[in-house]
N, C-alpha and C. Protein backbone atom coordinates (compact mmCIF):
# COMPACT_ATOMS: atom_id res chain seq x y z
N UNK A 1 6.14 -9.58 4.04
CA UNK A 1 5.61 -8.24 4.17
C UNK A 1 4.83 -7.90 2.90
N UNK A 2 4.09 -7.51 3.23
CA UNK A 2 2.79 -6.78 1.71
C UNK A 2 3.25 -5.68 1.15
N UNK A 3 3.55 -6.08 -0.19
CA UNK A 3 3.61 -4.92 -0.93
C UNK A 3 2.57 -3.45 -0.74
N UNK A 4 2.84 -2.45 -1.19
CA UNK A 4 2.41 -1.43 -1.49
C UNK A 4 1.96 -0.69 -2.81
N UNK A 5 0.91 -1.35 -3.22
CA UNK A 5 0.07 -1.49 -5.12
C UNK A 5 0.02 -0.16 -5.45
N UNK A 6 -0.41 0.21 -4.19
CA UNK A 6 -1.63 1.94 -4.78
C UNK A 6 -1.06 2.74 -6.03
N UNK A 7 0.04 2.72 -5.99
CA UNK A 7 0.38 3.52 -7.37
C UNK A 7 0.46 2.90 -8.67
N UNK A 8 1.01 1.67 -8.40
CA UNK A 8 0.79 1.35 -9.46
C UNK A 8 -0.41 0.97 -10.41
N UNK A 9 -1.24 0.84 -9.46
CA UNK A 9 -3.28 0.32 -9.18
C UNK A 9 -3.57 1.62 -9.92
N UNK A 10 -3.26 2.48 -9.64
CA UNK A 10 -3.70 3.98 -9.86
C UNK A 10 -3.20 4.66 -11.42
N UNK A 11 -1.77 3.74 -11.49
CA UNK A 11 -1.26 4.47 -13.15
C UNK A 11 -1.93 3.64 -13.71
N UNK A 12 -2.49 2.34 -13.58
CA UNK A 12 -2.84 1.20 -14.48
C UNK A 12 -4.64 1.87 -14.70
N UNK A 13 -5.05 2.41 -13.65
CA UNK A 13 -6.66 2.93 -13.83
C UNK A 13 -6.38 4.68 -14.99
N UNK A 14 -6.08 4.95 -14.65
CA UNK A 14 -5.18 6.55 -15.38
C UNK A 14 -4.99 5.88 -16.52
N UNK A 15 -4.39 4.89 -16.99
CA UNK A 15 -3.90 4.88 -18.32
C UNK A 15 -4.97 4.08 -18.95
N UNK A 16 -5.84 2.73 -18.19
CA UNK A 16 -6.93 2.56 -19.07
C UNK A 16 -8.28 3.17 -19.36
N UNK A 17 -7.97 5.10 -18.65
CA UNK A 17 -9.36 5.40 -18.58
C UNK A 17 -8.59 6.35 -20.23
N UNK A 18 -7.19 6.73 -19.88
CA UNK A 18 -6.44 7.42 -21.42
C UNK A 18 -6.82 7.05 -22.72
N UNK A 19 -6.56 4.81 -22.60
CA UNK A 19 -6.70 4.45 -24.00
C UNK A 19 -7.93 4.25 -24.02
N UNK A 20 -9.45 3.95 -23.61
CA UNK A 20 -10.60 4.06 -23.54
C UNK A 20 -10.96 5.34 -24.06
N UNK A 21 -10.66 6.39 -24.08
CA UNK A 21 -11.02 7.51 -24.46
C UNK A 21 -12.35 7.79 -24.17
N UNK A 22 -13.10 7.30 -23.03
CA UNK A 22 -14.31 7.90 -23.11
C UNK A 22 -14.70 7.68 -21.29
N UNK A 23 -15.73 7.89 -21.08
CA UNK A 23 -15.85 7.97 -19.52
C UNK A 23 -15.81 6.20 -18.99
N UNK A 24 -15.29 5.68 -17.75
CA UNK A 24 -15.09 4.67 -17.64
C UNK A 24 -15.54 4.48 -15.91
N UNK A 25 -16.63 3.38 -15.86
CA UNK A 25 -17.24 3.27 -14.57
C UNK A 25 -16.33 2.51 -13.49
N UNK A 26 -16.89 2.81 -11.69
CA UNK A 26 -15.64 2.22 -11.32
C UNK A 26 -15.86 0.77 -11.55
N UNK A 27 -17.07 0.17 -11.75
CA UNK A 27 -17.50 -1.39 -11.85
C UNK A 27 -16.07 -1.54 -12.68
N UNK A 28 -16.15 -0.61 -13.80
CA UNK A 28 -15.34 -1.53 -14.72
C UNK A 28 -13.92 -1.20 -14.26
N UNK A 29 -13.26 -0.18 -13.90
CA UNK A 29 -12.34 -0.63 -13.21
C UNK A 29 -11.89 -1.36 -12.44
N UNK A 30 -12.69 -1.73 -11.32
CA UNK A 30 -13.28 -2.59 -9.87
C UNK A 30 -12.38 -3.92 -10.75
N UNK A 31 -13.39 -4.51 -12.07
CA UNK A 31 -12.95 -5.65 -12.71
C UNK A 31 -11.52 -5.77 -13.57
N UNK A 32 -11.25 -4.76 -13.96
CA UNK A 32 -9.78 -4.04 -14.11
C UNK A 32 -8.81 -4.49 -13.45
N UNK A 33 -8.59 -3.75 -12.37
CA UNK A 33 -7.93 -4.30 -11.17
C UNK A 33 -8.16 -5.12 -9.89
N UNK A 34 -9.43 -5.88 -10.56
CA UNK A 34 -9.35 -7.17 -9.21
C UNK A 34 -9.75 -6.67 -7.48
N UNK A 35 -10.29 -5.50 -8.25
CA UNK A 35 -10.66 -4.75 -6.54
C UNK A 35 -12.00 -4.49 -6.85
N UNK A 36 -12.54 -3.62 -5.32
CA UNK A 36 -14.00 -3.71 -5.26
C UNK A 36 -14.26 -2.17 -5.80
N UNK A 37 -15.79 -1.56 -6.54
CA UNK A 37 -15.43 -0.49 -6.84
C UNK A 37 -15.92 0.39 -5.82
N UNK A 38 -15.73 0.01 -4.75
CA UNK A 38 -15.57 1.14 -3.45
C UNK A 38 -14.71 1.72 -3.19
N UNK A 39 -13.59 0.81 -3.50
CA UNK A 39 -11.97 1.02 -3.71
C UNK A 39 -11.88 1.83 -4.72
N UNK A 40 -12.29 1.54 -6.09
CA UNK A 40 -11.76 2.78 -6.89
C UNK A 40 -12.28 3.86 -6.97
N UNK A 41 -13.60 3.99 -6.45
CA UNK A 41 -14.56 5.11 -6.18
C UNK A 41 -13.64 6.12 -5.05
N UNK A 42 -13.34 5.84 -3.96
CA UNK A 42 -12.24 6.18 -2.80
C UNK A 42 -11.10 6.94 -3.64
N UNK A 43 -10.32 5.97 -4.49
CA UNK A 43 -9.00 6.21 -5.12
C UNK A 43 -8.90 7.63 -5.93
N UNK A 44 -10.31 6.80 -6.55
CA UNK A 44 -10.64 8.13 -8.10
C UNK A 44 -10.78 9.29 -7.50
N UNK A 45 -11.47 9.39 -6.33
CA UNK A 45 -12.07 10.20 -5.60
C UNK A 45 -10.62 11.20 -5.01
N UNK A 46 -9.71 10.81 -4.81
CA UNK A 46 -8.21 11.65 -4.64
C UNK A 46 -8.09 12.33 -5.78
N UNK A 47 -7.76 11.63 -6.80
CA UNK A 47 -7.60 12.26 -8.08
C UNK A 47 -8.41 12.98 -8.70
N UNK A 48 -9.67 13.15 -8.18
CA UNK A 48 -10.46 14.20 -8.36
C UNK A 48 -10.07 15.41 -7.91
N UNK A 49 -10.30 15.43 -6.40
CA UNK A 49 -9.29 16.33 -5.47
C UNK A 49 -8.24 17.10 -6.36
N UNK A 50 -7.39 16.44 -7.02
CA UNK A 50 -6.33 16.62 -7.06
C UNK A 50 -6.05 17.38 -9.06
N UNK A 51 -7.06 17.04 -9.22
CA UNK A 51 -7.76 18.18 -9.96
C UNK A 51 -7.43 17.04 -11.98
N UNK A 52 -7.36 15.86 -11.48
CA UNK A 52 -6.98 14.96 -12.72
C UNK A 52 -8.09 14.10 -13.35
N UNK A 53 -9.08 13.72 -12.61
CA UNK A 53 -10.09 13.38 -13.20
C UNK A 53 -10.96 14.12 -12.72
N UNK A 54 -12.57 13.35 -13.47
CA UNK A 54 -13.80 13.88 -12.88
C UNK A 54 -14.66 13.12 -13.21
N UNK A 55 -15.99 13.43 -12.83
CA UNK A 55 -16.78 12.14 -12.83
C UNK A 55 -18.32 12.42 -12.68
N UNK A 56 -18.96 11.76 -14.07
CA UNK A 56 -20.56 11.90 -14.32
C UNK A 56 -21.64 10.85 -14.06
N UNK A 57 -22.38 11.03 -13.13
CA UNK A 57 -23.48 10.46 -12.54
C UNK A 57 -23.97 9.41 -14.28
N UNK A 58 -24.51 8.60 -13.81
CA UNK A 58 -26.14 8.40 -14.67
C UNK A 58 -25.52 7.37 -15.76
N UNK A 59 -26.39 6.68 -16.47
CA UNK A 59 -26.64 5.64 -17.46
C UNK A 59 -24.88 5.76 -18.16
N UNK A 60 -23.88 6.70 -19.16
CA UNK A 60 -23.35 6.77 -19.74
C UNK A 60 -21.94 7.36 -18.78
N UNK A 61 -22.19 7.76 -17.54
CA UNK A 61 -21.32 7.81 -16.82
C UNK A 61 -20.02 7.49 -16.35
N UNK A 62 -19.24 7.91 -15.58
CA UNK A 62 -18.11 7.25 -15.13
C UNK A 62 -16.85 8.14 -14.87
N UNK A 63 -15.75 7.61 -15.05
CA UNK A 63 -14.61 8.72 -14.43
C UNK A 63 -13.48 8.80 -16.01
N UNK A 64 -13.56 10.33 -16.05
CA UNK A 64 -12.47 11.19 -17.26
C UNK A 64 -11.91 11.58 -16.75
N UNK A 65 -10.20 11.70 -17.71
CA UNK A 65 -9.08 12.79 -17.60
C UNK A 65 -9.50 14.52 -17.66
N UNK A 66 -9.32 14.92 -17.33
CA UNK A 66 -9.33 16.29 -17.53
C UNK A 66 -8.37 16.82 -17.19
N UNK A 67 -7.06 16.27 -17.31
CA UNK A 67 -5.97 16.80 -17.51
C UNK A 67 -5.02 16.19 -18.41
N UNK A 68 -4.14 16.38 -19.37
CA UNK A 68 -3.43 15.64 -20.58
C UNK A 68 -2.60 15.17 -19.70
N UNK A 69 -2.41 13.41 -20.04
CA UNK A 69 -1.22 12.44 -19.31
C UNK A 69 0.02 13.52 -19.58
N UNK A 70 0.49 13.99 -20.50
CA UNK A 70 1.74 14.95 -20.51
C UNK A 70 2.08 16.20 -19.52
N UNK A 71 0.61 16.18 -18.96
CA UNK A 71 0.73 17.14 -17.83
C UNK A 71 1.47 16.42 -16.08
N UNK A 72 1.09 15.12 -16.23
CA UNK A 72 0.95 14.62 -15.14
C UNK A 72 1.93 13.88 -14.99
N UNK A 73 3.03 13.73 -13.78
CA UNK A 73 4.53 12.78 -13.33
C UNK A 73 3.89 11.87 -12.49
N UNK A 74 5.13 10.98 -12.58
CA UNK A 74 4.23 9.66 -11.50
C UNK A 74 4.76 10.42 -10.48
N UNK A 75 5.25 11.62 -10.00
CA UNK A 75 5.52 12.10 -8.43
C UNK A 75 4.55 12.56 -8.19
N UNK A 76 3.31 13.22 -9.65
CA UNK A 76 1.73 14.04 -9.08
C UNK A 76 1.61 13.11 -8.40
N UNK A 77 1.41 11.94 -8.73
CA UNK A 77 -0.11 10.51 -8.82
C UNK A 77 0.96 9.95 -7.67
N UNK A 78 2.48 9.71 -6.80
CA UNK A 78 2.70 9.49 -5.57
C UNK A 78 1.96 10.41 -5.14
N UNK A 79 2.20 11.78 -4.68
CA UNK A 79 2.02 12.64 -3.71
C UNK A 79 0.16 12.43 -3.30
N UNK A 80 -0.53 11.95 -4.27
CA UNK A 80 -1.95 11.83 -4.65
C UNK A 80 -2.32 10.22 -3.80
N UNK A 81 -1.48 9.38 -4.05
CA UNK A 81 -1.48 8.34 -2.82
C UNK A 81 -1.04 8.01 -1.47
N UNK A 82 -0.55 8.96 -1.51
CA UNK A 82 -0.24 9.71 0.39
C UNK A 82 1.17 9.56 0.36
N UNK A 83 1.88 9.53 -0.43
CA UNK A 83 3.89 9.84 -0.22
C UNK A 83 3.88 8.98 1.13
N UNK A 84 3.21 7.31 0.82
CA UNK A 84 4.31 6.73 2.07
C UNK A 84 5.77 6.05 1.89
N UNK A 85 5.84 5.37 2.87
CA UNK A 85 7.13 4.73 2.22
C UNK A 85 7.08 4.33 0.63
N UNK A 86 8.73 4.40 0.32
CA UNK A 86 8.84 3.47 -1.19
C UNK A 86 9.32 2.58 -1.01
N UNK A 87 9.91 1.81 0.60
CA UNK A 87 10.25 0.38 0.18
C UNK A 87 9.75 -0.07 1.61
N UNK A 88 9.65 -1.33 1.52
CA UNK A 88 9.08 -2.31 2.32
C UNK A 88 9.94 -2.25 3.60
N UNK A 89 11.41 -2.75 3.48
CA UNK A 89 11.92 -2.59 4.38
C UNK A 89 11.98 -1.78 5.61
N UNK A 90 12.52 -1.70 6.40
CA UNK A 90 12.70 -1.11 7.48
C UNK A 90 13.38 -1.01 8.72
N UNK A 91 13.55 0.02 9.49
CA UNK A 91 14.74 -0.13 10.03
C UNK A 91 13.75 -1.06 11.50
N UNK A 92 15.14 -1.61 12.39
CA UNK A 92 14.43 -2.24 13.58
C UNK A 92 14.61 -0.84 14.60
N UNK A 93 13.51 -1.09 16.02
CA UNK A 93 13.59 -0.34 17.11
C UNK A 93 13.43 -0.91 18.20
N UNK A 94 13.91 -2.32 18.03
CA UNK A 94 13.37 -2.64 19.31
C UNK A 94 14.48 -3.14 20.11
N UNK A 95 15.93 -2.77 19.83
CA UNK A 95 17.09 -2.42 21.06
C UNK A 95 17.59 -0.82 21.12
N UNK A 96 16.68 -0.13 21.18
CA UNK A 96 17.46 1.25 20.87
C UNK A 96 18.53 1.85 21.58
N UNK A 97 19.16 1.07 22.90
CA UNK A 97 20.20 0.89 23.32
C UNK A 97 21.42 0.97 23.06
N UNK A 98 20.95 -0.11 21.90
CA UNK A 98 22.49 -1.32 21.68
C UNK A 98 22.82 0.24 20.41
N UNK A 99 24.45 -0.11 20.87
CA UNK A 99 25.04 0.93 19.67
C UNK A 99 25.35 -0.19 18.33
N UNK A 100 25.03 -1.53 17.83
CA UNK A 100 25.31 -2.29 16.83
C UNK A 100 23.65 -1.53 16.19
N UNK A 101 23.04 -1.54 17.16
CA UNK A 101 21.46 -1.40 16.13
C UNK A 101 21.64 -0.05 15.41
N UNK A 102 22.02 0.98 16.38
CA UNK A 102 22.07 2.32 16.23
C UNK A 102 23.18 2.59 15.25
N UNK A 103 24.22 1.73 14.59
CA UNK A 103 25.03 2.20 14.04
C UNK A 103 24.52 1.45 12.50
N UNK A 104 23.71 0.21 12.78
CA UNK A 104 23.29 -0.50 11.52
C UNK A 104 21.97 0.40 11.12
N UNK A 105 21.03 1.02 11.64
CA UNK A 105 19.86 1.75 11.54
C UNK A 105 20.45 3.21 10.79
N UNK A 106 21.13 3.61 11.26
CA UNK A 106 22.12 5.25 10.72
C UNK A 106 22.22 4.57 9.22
N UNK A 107 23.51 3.14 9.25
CA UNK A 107 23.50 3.18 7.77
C UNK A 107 22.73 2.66 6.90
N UNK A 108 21.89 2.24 7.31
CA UNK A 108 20.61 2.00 6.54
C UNK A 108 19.95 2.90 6.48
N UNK A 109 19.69 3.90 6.93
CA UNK A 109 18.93 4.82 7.18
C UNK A 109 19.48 5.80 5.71
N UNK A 110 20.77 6.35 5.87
CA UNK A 110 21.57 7.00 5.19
C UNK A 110 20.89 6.33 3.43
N UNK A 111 21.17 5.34 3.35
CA UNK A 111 21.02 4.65 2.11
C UNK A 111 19.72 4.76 1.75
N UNK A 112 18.77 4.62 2.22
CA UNK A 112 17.67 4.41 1.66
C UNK A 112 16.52 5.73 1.65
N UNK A 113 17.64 6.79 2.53
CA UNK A 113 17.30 8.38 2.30
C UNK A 113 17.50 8.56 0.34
N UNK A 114 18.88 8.43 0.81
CA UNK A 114 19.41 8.69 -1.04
C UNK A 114 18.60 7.77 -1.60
N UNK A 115 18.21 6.48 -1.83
CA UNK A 115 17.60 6.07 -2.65
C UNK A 115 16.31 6.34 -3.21
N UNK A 116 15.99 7.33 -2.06
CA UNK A 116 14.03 7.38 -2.40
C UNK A 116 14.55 8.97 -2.32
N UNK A 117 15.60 9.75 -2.40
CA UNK A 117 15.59 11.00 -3.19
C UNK A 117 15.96 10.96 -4.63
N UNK A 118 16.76 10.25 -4.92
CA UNK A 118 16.94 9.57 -6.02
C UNK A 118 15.32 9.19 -7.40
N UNK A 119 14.49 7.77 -6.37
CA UNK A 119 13.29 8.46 -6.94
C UNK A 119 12.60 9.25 -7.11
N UNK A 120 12.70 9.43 -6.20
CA UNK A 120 11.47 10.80 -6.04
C UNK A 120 11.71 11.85 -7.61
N UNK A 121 13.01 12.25 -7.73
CA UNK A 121 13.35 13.10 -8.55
C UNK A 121 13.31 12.59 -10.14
N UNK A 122 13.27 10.80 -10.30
CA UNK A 122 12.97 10.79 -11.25
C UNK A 122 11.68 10.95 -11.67
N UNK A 123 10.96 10.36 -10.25
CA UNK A 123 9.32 10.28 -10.47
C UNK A 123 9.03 11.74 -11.22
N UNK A 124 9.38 12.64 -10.92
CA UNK A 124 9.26 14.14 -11.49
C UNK A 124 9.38 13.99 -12.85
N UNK A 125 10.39 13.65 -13.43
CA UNK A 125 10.80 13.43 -15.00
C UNK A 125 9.79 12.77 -15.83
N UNK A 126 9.68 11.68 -15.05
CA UNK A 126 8.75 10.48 -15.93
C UNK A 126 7.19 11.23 -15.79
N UNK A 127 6.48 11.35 -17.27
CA UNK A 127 4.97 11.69 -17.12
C UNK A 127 4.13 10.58 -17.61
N UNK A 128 3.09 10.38 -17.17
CA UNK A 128 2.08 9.16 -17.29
C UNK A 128 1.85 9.11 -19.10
N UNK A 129 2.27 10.22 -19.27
CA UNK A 129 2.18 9.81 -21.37
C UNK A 129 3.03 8.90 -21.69
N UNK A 130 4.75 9.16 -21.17
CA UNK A 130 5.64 8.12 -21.30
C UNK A 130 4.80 6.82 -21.13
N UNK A 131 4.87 6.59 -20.03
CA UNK A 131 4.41 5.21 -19.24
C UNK A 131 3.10 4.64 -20.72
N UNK A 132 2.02 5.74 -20.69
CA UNK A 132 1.25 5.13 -22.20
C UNK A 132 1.85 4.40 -23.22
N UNK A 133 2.54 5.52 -23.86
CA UNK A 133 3.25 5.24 -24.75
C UNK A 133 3.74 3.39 -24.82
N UNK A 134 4.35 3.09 -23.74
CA UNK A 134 4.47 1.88 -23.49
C UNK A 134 3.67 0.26 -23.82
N UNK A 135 2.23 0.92 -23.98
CA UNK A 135 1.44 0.05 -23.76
C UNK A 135 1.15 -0.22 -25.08
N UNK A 136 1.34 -1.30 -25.89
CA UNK A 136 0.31 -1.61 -27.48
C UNK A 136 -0.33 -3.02 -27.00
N UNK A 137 -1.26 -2.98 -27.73
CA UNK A 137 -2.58 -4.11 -27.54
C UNK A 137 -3.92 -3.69 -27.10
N UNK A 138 -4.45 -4.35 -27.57
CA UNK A 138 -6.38 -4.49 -27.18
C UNK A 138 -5.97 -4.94 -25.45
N UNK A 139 -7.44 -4.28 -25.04
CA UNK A 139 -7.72 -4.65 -23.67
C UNK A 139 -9.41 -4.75 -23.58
């Protein structure tokens, strides 16, 4: 099953547009993260929306913070990649009959409620400055 990048694709573009300190094109993100910059043009383009970056046409151009990483939780920048699932797994539906499925689906179900309320609430705590903070080295 395929992972689910977008957020992390998204703190990794956020934090190298932070230590760059200056406007950053999507080409060069595009090469950043190994994607096309239609993709990050799309992406950035949420986080515009969403009132965290912004973005200048022409020769010197490209996409800025305009909001301080200390402002911003990795639950903004989920809710900003569409709050889908947080884990891969999933329950089955294809005996919805059988009471073994229906009783294994409940407790799975149960568990992996709490677990992604669980995140969710840390995602709130943690702000994308932390996560900076993290990072030393040239890029």
């Amino acid at each position: 099953m395929r992972k689910d990048s977008r957020l992390s694709r998204i703190l990794h573009a956020i934090i190298h547009i932070h230590c760059l300190e200056k406007a950053v094109t999507s080409e060069k993100l595009g090469k950043m993260l190994q994607t096309n910059p239609v993709v990050v043009r799309r992406t950035m383009g949420l986080l515009k929306e969403a009132g965290y970056v912004t973005s200048v046409k022409g020769h010197n151009g490209g996409w800025s913070l305009i909001k301080p990483l200390s402002e911003i939780t990795l639950f903004d920048i989920y809710k900003v990649v569409g709050e889908g699932s947080l884990f891969t797994i999933g329950l089955t539906d294809e005996h919805t009959n059988c009471p073994i499925e229906k009783a294994v689906n409940s407790s799975l179900d149960g568990v992996m409620s709490e677990a992604e309320y669980l995140m969710l609430t840390r995602f709130k705590e943690i702000t994308i400055e932390s996560l900076a903070k993290n990072f030393k080295g040239d890029f």
